[in-house]
Protein backbone atom coordinates (compact mmCIF):
# COMPACT_ATOMS: atom_id res chain seq x y z
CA UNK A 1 -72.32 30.47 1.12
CA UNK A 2 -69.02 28.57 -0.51
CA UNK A 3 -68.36 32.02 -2.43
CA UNK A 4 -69.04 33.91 0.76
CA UNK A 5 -66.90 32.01 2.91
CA UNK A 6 -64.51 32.10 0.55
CA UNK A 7 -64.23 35.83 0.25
CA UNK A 8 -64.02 35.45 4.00
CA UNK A 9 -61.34 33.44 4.06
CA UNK A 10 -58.58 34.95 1.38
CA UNK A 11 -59.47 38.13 3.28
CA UNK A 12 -58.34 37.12 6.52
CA UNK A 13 -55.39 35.95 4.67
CA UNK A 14 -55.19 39.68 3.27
CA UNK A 15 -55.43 40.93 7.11
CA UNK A 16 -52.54 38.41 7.88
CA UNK A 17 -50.29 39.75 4.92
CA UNK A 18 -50.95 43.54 6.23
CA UNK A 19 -49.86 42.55 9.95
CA UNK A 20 -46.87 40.86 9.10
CA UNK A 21 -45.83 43.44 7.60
CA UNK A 22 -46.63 45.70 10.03
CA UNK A 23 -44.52 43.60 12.54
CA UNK A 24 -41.51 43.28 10.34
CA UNK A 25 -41.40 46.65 10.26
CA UNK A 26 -41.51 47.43 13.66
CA UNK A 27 -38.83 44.43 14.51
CA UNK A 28 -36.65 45.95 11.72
CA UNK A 29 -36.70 49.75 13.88
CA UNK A 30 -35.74 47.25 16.97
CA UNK A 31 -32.93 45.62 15.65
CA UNK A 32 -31.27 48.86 14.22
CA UNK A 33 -31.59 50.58 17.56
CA UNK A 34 -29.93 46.87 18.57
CA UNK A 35 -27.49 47.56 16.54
CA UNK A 36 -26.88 51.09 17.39
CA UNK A 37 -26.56 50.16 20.86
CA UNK A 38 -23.92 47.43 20.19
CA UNK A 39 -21.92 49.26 17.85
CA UNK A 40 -21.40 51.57 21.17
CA UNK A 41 -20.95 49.27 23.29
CA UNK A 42 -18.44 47.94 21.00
CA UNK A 43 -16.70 50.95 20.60
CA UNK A 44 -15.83 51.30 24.33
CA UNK A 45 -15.14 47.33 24.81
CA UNK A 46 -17.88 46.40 26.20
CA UNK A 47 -18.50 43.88 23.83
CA UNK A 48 -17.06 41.69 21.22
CA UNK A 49 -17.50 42.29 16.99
CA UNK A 50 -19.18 39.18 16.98
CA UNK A 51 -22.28 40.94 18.53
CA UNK A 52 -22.05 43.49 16.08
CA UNK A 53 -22.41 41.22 13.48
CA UNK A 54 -25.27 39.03 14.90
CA UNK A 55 -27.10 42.11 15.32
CA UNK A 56 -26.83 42.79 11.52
CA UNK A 57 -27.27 39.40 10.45
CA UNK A 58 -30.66 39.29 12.66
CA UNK A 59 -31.36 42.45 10.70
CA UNK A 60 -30.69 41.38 7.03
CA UNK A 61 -32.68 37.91 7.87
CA UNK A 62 -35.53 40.39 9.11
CA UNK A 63 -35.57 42.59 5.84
CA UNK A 64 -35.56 38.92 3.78
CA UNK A 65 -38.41 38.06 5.81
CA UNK A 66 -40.04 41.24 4.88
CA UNK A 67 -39.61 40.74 1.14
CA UNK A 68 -41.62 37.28 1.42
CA UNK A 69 -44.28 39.06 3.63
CA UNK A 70 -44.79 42.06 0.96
CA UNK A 71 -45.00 39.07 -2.10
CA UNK A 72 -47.59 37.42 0.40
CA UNK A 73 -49.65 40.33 0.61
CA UNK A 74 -49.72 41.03 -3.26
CA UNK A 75 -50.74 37.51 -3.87
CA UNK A 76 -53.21 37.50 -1.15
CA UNK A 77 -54.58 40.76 -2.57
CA UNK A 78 -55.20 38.92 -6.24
CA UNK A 79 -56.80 36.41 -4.67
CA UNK A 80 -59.26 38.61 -3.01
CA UNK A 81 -60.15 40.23 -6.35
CA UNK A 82 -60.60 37.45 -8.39
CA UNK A 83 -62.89 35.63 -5.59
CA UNK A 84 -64.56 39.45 -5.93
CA UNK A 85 -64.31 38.80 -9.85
CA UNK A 86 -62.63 42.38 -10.02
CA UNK A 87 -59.26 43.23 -11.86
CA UNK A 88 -56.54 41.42 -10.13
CA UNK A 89 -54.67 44.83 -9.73
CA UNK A 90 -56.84 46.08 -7.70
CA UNK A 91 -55.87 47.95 -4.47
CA UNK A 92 -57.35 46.92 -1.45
CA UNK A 93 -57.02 48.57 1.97
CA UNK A 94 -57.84 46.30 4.98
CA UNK A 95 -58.80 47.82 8.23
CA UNK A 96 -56.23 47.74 10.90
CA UNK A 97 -57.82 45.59 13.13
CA UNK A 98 -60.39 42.57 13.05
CA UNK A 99 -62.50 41.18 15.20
CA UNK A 100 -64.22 37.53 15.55
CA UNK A 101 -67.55 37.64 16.52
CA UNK A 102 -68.45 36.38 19.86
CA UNK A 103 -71.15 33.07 18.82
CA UNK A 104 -72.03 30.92 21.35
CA UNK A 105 -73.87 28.64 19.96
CA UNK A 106 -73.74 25.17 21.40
CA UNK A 107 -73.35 22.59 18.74
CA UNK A 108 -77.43 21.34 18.99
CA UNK A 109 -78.15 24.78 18.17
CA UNK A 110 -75.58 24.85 15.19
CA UNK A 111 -76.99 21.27 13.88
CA UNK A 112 -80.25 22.67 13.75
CA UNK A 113 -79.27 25.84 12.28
CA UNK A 114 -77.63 23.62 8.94
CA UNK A 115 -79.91 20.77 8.70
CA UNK A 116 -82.75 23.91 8.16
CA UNK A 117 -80.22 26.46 5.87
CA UNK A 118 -77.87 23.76 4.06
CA UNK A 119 -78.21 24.41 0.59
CA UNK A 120 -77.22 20.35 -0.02
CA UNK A 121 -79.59 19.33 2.11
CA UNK A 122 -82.72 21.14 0.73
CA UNK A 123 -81.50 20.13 -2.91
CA UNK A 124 -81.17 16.39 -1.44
CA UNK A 125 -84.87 16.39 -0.08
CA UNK A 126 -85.79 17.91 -3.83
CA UNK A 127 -84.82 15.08 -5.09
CA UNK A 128 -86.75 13.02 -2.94
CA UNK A 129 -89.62 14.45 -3.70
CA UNK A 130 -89.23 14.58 -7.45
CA UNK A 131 -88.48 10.62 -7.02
CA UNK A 132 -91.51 9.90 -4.92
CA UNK A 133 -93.66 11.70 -7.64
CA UNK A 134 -92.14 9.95 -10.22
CA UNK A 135 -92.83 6.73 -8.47
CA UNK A 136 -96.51 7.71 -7.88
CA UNK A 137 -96.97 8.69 -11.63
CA UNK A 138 -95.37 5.08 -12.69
CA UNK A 139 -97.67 3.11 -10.52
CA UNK A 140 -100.94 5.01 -11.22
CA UNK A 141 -99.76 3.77 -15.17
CA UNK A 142 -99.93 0.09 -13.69
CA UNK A 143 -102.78 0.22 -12.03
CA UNK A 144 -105.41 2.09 -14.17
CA UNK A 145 -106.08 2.32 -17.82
CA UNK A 146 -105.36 5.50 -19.97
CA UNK A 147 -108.42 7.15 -21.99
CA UNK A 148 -108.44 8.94 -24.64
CA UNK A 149 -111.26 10.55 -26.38
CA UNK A 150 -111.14 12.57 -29.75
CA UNK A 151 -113.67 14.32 -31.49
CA UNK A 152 -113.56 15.77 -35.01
CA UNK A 153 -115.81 18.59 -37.40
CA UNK A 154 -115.43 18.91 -41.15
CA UNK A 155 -117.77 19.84 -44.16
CA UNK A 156 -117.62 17.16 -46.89
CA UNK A 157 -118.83 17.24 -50.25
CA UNK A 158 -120.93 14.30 -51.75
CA UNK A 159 -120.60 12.48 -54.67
CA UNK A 160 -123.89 13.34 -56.43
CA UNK A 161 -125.09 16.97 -55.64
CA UNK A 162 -121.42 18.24 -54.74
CA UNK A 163 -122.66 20.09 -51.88
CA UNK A 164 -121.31 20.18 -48.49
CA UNK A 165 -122.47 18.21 -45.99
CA UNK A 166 -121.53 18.02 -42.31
CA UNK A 167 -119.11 15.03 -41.14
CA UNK A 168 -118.53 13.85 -37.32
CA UNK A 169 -116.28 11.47 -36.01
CA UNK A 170 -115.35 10.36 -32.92
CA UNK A 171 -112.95 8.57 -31.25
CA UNK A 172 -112.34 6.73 -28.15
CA UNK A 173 -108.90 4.81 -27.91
CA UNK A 174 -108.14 2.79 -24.08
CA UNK A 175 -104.90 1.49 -22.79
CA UNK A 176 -104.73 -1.70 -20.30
CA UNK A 177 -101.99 -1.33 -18.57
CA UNK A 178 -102.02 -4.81 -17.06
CA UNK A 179 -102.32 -6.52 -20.42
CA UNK A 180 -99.92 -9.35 -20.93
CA UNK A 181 -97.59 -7.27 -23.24
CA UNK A 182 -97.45 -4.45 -21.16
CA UNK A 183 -97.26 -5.41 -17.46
CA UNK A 184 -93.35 -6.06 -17.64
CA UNK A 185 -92.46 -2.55 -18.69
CA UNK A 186 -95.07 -1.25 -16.15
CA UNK A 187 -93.40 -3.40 -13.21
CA UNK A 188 -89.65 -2.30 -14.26
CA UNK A 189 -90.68 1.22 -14.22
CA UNK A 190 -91.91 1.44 -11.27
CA UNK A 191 -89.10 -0.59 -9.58
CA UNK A 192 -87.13 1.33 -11.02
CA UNK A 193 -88.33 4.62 -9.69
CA UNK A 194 -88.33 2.87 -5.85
CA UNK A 195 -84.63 2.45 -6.78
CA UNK A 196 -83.86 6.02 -7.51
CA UNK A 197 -85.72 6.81 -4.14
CA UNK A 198 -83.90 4.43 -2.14
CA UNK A 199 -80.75 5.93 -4.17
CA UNK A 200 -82.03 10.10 -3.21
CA UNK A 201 -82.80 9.22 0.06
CA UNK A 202 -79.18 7.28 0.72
CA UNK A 203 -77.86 10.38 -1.15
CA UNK A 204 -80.03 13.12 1.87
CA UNK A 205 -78.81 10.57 4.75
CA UNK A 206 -74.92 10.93 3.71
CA UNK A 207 -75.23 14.76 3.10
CA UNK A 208 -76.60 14.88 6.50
CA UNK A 209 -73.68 12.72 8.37
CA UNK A 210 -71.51 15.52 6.23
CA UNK A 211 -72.52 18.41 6.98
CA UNK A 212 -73.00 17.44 10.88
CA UNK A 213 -69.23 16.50 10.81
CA UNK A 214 -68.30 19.44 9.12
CA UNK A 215 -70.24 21.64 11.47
CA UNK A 216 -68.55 19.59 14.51
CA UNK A 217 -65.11 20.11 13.07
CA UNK A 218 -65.39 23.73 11.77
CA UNK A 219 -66.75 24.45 15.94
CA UNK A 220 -63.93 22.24 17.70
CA UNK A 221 -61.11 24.56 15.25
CA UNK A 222 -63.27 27.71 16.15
CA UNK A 223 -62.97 27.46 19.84
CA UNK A 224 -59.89 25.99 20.22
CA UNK A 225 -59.03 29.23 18.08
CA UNK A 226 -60.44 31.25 20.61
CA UNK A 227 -58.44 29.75 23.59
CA UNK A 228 -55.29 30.58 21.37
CA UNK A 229 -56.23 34.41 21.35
CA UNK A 230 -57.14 34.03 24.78
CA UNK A 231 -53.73 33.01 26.14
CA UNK A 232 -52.38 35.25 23.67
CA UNK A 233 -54.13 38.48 25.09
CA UNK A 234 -54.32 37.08 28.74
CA UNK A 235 -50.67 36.60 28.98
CA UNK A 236 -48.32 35.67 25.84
CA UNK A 237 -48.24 39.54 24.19
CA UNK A 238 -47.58 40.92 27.81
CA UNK A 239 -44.87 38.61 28.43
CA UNK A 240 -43.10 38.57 25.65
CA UNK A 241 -43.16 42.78 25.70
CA UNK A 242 -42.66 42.98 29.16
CA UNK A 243 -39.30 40.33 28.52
CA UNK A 244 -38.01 42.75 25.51
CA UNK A 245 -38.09 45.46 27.73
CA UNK A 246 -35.84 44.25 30.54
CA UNK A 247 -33.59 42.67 28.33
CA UNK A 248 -33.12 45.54 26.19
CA UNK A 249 -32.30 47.70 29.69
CA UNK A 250 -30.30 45.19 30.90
CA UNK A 251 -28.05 44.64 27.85
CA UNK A 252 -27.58 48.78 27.74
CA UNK A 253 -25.99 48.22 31.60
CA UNK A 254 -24.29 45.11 30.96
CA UNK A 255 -25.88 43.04 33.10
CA UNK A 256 -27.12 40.26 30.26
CA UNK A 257 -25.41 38.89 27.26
CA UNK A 258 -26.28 40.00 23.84
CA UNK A 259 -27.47 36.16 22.82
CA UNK A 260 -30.41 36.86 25.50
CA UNK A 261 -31.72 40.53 24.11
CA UNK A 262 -31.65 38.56 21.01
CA UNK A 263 -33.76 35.64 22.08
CA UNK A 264 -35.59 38.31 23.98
CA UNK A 265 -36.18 40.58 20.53
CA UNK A 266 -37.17 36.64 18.43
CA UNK A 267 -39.88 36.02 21.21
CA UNK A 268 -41.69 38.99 20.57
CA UNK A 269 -41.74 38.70 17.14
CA UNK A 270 -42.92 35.49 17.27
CA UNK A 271 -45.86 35.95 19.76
CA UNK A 272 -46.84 39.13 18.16
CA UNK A 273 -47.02 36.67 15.05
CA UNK A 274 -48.27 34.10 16.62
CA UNK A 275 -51.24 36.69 18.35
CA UNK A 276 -52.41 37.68 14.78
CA UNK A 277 -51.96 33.69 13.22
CA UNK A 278 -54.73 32.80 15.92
CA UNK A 279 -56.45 35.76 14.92
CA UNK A 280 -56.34 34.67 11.54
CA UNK A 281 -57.81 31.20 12.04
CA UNK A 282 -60.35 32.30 14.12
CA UNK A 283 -61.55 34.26 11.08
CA UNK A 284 -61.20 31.48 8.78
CA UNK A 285 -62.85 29.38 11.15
CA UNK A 286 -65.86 30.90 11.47
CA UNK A 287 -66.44 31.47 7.51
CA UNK A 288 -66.01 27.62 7.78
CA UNK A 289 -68.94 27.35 10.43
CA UNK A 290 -71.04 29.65 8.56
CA UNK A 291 -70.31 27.61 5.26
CA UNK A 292 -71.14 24.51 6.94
CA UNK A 293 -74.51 25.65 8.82
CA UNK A 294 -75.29 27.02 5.49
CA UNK A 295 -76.25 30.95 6.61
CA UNK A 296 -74.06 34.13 8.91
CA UNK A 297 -73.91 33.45 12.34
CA UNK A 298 -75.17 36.29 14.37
């Protein structure tokens, strides 16, 4: 699951590069048709050369901002393929849109879900178990003696006709394990194999508290994701679209100051950026749940 969510999560970042891009780009057609429409309105005195040159500033900063977001995407890209253990040249092509899937779960639900599926956890209670054996094998060898029986065949010959002759032997060989030089090193082994399940299961009880907290956290950041996109697609995108618009027809009649299509042009930017950031997380967030509970959400 850590590879997985990994993948998951450089990918997203991969789906951010691609969008910011795609916004730049579409800011950077704005601002020229900005520009083109205060370079007339310049020419007839409408407004001041100052404007002019605010518009082209706002344009060069855009195209700067575009060079970061292309270097963004290329490293996002090698990250992607080396997670993927491909050639870090590799093209990808992301999908134009992404969606978060819609999991309810409530947070019982989720706890159950990692305390059965957490890879930790299971190797935690392995170790347990391997202890406890341990600790039964070291106090059956203080309790009870060891036998041992042996049994051997061979032809010998004998001294005075040199013929063989059959030869048995036997051999029976017992350990005491409570005899007084041996009942100290029985005693410290199996003390010492209570320790290392006292130390396994203090090892299963903090992987637990873990992975409970990092299910809690990785659920708050998920939903509080979610009510991000929510306002975002409820209200924010509209808004800020709706604000462009009227500023951009007002500046063409002269009814608002260039300063205010400007602000008007930066707000949509930023909530169209803002829109896919949220997006973004939400991603990330959920390959963080699904790391933590230890399996895909549905």
């Amino acid at each position: 699951r850590e590879i997985i969510s990994r993948v998951k999560m450089v990918y997203a970042d991969l789906f951010m590069a691609d969008k910011s891009i795609e916004i730049l780009r579409e800011q950077l057609e704005i601002i020229r048709s900005v520009i083109r429409a205060t370079e007339a309105r310049y020419q007839v005195g409408r407004v001041t050369q100052q404007d002019v040159f605010k518009a082209l500033l706002e344009q060069s900063e855009i195209m700067n901002q575009l060079i970061v977001a292309e270097e963004e995407r290329r490293a996002a890209e090698v990250k992607v393929n080396v997670v993927m253990n491909r050639p870090p040249q590799t093209s990808i092509q992301v999908p134009t849109d992404l969606t978060v899937a819609d999991t309810a779960l409530s947070f019982p639900a989720l706890e159950e879900l990692a305390l059965a599926n957490r890879p930790e956890l299971k190797g935690a209670q392995e170790d347990i178990e391997r202890t406890e054996k341990m600790y039964e094998l070291a106090d059956k060898n203080r309790k009870f003696p060891d036998f041992m029986l042996g049994w051997d065949y061979s032809w010998m010959p004998t001294e005075m006709t040199r013929q063989l002759k059959n030869r048995y032997q036997a051999m029976v060989n017992i350990t005491i394990p409570f005899s007084p030089w041996t009942i100290g090193r029985r005693n410290y082994e199996v003390e010492e194999t209570l320790a290392e399940i006292r130390a396994a299961k203090a090892n299963r009880d903090a992987t637990r508290n873990m992975t409970l907290r990092e299910v809690g956290e990785a659920q708050a950041k998920l939903q509080a994701a979610r009510r991000s996109l929510e306002l975002f697609r409820e209200g924010i995108l509209s808004q800020a679209e709706l604000s462009f618009r009227a500023s951009m027809a007002a500046y063409q009649t002269g009814s608002v100051e260039f300063i205010a299509l400007l602000e008007a042009q930066r707000a949509l930017r930023e909530a169209r950026m803002g829109y896919f950031k949220s997006l973004t997380g939400a991603l990330q967030n959920l390959a963080d749940l699904e790391r933590a509970v230890g399996k895909e959400l549905p």
